[in-house]
Protein backbone atom coordinates (compact mmCIF):
# COMPACT_ATOMS: atom_id res chain seq x y z
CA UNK A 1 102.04 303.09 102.61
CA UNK A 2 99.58 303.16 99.63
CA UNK A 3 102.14 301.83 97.50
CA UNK A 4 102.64 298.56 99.60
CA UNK A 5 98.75 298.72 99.60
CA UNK A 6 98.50 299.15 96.38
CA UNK A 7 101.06 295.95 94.74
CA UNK A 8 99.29 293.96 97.75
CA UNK A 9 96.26 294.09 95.92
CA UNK A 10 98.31 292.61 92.86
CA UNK A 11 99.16 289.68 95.15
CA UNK A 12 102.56 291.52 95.74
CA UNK A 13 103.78 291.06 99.48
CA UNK A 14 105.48 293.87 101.56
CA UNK A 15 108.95 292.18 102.22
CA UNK A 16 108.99 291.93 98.35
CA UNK A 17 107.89 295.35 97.64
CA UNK A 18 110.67 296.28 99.91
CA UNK A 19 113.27 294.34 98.02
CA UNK A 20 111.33 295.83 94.75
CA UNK A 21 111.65 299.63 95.85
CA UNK A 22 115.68 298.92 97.10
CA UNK A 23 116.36 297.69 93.65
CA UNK A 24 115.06 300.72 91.98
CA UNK A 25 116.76 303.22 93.61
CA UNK A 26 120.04 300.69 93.42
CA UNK A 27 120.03 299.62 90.21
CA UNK A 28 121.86 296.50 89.76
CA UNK A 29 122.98 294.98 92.67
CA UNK A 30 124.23 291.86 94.77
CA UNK A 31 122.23 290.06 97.02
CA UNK A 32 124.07 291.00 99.71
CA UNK A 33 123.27 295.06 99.25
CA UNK A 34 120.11 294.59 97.97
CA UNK A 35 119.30 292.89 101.77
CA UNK A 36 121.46 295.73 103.11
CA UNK A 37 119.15 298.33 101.47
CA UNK A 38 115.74 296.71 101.69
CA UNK A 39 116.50 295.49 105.40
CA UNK A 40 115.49 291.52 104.92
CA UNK A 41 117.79 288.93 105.73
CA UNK A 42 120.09 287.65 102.66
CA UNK A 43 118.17 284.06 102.62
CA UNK A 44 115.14 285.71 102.62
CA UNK A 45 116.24 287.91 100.21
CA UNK A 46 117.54 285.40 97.52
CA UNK A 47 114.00 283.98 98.16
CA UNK A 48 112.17 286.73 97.47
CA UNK A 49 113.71 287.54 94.34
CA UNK A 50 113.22 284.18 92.69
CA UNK A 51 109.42 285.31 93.57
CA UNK A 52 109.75 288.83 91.34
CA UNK A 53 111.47 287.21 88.93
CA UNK A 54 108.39 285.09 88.12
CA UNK A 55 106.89 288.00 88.48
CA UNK A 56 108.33 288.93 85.58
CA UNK A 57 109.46 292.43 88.10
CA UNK A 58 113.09 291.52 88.39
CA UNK A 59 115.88 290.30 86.00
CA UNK A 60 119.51 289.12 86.69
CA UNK A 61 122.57 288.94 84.60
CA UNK A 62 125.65 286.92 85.99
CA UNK A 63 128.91 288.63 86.43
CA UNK A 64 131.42 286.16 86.85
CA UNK A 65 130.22 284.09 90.01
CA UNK A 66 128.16 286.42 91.14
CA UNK A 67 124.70 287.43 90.25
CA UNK A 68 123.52 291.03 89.47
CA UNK A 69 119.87 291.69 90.11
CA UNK A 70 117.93 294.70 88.17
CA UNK A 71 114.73 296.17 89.27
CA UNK A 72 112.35 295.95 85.81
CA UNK A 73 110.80 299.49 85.32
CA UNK A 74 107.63 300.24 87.22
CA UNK A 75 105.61 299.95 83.64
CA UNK A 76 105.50 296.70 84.28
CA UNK A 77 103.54 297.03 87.36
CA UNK A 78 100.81 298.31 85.12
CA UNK A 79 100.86 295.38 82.39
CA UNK A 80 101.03 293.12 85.84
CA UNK A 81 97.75 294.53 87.33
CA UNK A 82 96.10 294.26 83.42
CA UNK A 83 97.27 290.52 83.22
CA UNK A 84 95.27 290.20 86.60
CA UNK A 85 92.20 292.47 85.64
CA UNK A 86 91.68 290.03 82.25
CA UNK A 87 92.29 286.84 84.25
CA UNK A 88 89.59 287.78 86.65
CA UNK A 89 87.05 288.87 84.25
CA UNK A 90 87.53 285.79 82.53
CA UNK A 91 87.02 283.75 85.94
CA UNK A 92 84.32 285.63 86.35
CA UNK A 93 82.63 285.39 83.22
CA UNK A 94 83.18 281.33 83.79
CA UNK A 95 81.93 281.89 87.41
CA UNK A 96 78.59 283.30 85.82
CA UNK A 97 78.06 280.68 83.01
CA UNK A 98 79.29 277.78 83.93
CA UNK A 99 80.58 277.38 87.57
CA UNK A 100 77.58 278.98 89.35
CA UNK A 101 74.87 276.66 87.72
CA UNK A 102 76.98 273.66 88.09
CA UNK A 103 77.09 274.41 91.98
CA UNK A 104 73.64 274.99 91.57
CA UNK A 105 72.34 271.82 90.26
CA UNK A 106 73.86 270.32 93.90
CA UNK A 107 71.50 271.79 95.81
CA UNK A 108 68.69 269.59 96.64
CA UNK A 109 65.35 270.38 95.40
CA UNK A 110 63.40 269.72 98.36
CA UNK A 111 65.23 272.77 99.59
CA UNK A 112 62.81 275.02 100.21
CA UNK A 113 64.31 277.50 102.47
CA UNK A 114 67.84 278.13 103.62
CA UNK A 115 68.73 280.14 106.97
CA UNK A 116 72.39 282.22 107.42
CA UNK A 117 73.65 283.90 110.31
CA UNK A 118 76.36 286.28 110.35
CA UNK A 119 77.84 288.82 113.09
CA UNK A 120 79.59 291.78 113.42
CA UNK A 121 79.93 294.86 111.71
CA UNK A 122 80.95 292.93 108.82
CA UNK A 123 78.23 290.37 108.44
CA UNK A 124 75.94 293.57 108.65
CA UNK A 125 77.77 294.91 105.75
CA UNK A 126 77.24 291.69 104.26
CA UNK A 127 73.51 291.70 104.72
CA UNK A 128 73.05 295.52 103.58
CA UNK A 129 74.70 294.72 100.15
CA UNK A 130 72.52 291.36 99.60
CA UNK A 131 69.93 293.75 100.04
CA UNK A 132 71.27 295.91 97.07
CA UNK A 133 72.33 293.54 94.81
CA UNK A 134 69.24 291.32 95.33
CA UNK A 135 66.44 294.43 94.84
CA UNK A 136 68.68 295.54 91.76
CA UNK A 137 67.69 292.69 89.66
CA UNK A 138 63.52 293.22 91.43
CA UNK A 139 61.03 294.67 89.44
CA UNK A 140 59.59 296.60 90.71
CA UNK A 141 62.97 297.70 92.55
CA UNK A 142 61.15 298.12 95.84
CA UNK A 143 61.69 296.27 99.71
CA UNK A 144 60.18 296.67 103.15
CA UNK A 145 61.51 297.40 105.94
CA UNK A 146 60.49 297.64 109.77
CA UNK A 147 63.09 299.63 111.94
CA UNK A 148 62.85 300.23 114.87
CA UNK A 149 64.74 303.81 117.01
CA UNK A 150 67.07 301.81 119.08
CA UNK A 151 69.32 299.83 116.31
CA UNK A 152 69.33 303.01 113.67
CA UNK A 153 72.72 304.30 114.62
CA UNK A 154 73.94 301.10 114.69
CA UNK A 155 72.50 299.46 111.54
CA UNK A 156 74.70 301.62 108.94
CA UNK A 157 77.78 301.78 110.90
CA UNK A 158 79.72 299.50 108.81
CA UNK A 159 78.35 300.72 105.68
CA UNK A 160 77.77 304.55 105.48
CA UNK A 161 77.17 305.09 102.83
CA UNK A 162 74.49 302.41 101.93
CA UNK A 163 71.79 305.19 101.00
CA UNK A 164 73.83 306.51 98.68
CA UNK A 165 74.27 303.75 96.53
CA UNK A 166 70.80 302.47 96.93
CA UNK A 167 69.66 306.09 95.30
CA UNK A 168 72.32 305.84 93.16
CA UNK A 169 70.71 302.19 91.57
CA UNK A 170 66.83 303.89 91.90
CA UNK A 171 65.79 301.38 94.73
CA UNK A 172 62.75 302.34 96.73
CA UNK A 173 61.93 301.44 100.27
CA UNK A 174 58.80 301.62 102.25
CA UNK A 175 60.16 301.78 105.98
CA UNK A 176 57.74 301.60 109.36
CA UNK A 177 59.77 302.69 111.88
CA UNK A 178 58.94 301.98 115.53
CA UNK A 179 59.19 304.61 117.98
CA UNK A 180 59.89 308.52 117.08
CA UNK A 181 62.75 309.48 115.16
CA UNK A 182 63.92 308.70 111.85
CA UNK A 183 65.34 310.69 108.45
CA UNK A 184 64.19 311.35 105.47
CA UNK A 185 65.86 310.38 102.50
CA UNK A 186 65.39 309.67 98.60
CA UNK A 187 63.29 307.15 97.11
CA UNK A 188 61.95 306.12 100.50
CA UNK A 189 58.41 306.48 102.00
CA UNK A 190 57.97 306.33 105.85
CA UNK A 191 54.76 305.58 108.45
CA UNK A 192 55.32 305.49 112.25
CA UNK A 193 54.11 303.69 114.77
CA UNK A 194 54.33 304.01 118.80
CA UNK A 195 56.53 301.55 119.99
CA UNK A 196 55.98 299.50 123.23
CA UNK A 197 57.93 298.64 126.14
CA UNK A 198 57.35 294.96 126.78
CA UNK A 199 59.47 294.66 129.75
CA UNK A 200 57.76 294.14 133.15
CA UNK A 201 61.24 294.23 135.56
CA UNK A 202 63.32 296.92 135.86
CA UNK A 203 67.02 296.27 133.58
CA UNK A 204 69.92 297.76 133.02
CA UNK A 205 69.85 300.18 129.72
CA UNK A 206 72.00 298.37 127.63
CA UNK A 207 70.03 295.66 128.23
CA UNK A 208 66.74 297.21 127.68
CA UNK A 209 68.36 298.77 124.18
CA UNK A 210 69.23 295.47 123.06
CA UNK A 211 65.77 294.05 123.48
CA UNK A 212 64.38 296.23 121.71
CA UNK A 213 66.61 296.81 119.15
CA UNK A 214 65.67 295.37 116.01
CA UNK A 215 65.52 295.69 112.42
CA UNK A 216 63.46 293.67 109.66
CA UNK A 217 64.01 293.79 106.06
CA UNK A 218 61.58 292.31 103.62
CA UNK A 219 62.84 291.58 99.67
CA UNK A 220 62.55 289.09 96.87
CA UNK A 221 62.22 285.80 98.44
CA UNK A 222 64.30 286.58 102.17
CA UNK A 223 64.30 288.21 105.43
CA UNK A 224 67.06 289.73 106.92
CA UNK A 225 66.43 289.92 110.57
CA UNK A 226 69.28 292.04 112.96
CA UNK A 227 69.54 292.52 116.11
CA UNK A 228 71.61 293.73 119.14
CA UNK A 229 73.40 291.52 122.07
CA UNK A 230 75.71 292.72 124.39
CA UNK A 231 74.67 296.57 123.92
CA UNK A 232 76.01 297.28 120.48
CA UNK A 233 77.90 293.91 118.71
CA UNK A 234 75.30 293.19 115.85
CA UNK A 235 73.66 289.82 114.60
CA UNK A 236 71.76 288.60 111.54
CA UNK A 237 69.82 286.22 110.15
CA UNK A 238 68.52 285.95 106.53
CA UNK A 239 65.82 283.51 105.97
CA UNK A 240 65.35 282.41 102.35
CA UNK A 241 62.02 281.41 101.18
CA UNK A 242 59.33 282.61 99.15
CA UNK A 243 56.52 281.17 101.69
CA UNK A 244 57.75 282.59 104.30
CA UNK A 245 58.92 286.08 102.18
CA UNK A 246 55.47 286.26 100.88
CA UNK A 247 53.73 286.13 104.09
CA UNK A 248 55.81 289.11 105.59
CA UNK A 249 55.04 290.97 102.22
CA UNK A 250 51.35 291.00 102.80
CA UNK A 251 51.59 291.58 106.30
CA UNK A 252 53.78 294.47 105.90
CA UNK A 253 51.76 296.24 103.48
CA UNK A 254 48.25 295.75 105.15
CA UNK A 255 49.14 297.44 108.12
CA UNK A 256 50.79 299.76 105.85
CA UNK A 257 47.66 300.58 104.41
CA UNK A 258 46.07 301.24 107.42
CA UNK A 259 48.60 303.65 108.95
């Protein structure tokens, strides 16, 4: 439901949603029907509500020995999720000045390079918005990329609508593709060349896609490097250095030039 979605987000869990939406339509109640209603146990229940109540969702008021719990009105949801929004910009405004270079400053100097690897869909997704957020800040707002026709209907899967939002923040790409194929789209410029089949013994053809299946993307100071194994399950690898980021630059755009 996009309501237990929804107070999830606001660090909210579904039992106590639950017990949150059975009080509302209740009003107040004993422990024992608001377990009937919500259908958790009673000590889970009592549990649970000592949880909204810090929450600041629920209230009680005793009635003799007995307590009487009262749903808060779902306003307070809203002033909830703004107490959250301010307390994260404010981490993240400490994040930016003061964490960040303070993690920084840990790194070791003679670092000159740093390699990361990631998998999956996700870690694909990962690498396409480093790719964004990196080339955003790049003047000019420009990377190169060498694709070739095997991985393409793989490479967005996780993220379709990554050229979109690179449009969206004006960021060029020059792309070589290898082999036919290809689309056009905004703010990107395309050359072709023919690709080659390197294999000398006869494979399988999810084997032969995965060989060839590759995809290189130059910007800033990395390399993000992905490729197939196992027919379609995606890996990465983004290299981090200007030496070696420089190098691909110029190789990339003199053959470029000459296409």
């Amino acid at each position: 439901m996009i309501i237990h979605e929804t107070l999830g987000q606001l660090g909210i869990t579904d039992r106590q949603t639950d017990i949150y939406l059975a009080l509302l339509k209740l009003g107040p109640s004993s422990i024992r029907d608001i377990a009937a209603a919500s259908g958790v146990n009673r000590g889970t229940t009592y549990d649970e509500l000592k949880q909204l109540r810090e929450l600041r969702l629920v209230t009680y008021s005793p009635q003799g020995k007995r307590r009487f719990f009262c749903a808060e009105p779902p306003e307070v949801l809203r002033r909830l999720a703004e107490t959250r929004r301010d307390s994260f910009m404010q981490a993240l405004d400490t994040l930016e000045t003061d964490v960040l270079p303070d993690l920084s400053s840990l790194v070791p100097e003679s670092t000159s390079h740093n390699v990361f690897h990631y998998e999956g869909d996700e870690g694909i997704e990962y690498v396409l918005r480093d790719i964004l957020a990196t080339v955003d800040g790049m003047q000019p707002p420009l990377y190169r990329v060498y694709s070739s026709r095997h991985i393409r209907k793989y490479l967005y899967r996780p993220f379709p609508g990554f050229t979109r939002a690179r449009v969206a923040k004006g960021i060029e790409v020059n792309v070589i593709a290898i082999g036919e194929g290809g689309e056009d789209a905004p703010l990107a410029r395309r050359k072709w060349i023919e690709g080659t089949n390197l294999q000398k013994t006869p494979r399988r053809e999810d084997s032969k896609r995965s060989s060839q299946a590759s995809y290189v993307a130059i910007y800033g100071s990395k390399c993000a490097m992905i490729s197939l194994v196992r027919g379609d399950y995606p890996i990465a690898v983004i290299l981090d250095s200007d030496a070696v980021a420089t190098a691909m630059t110029i190789s990339f755009d003199t053959l470029w030039n000459l296409l």
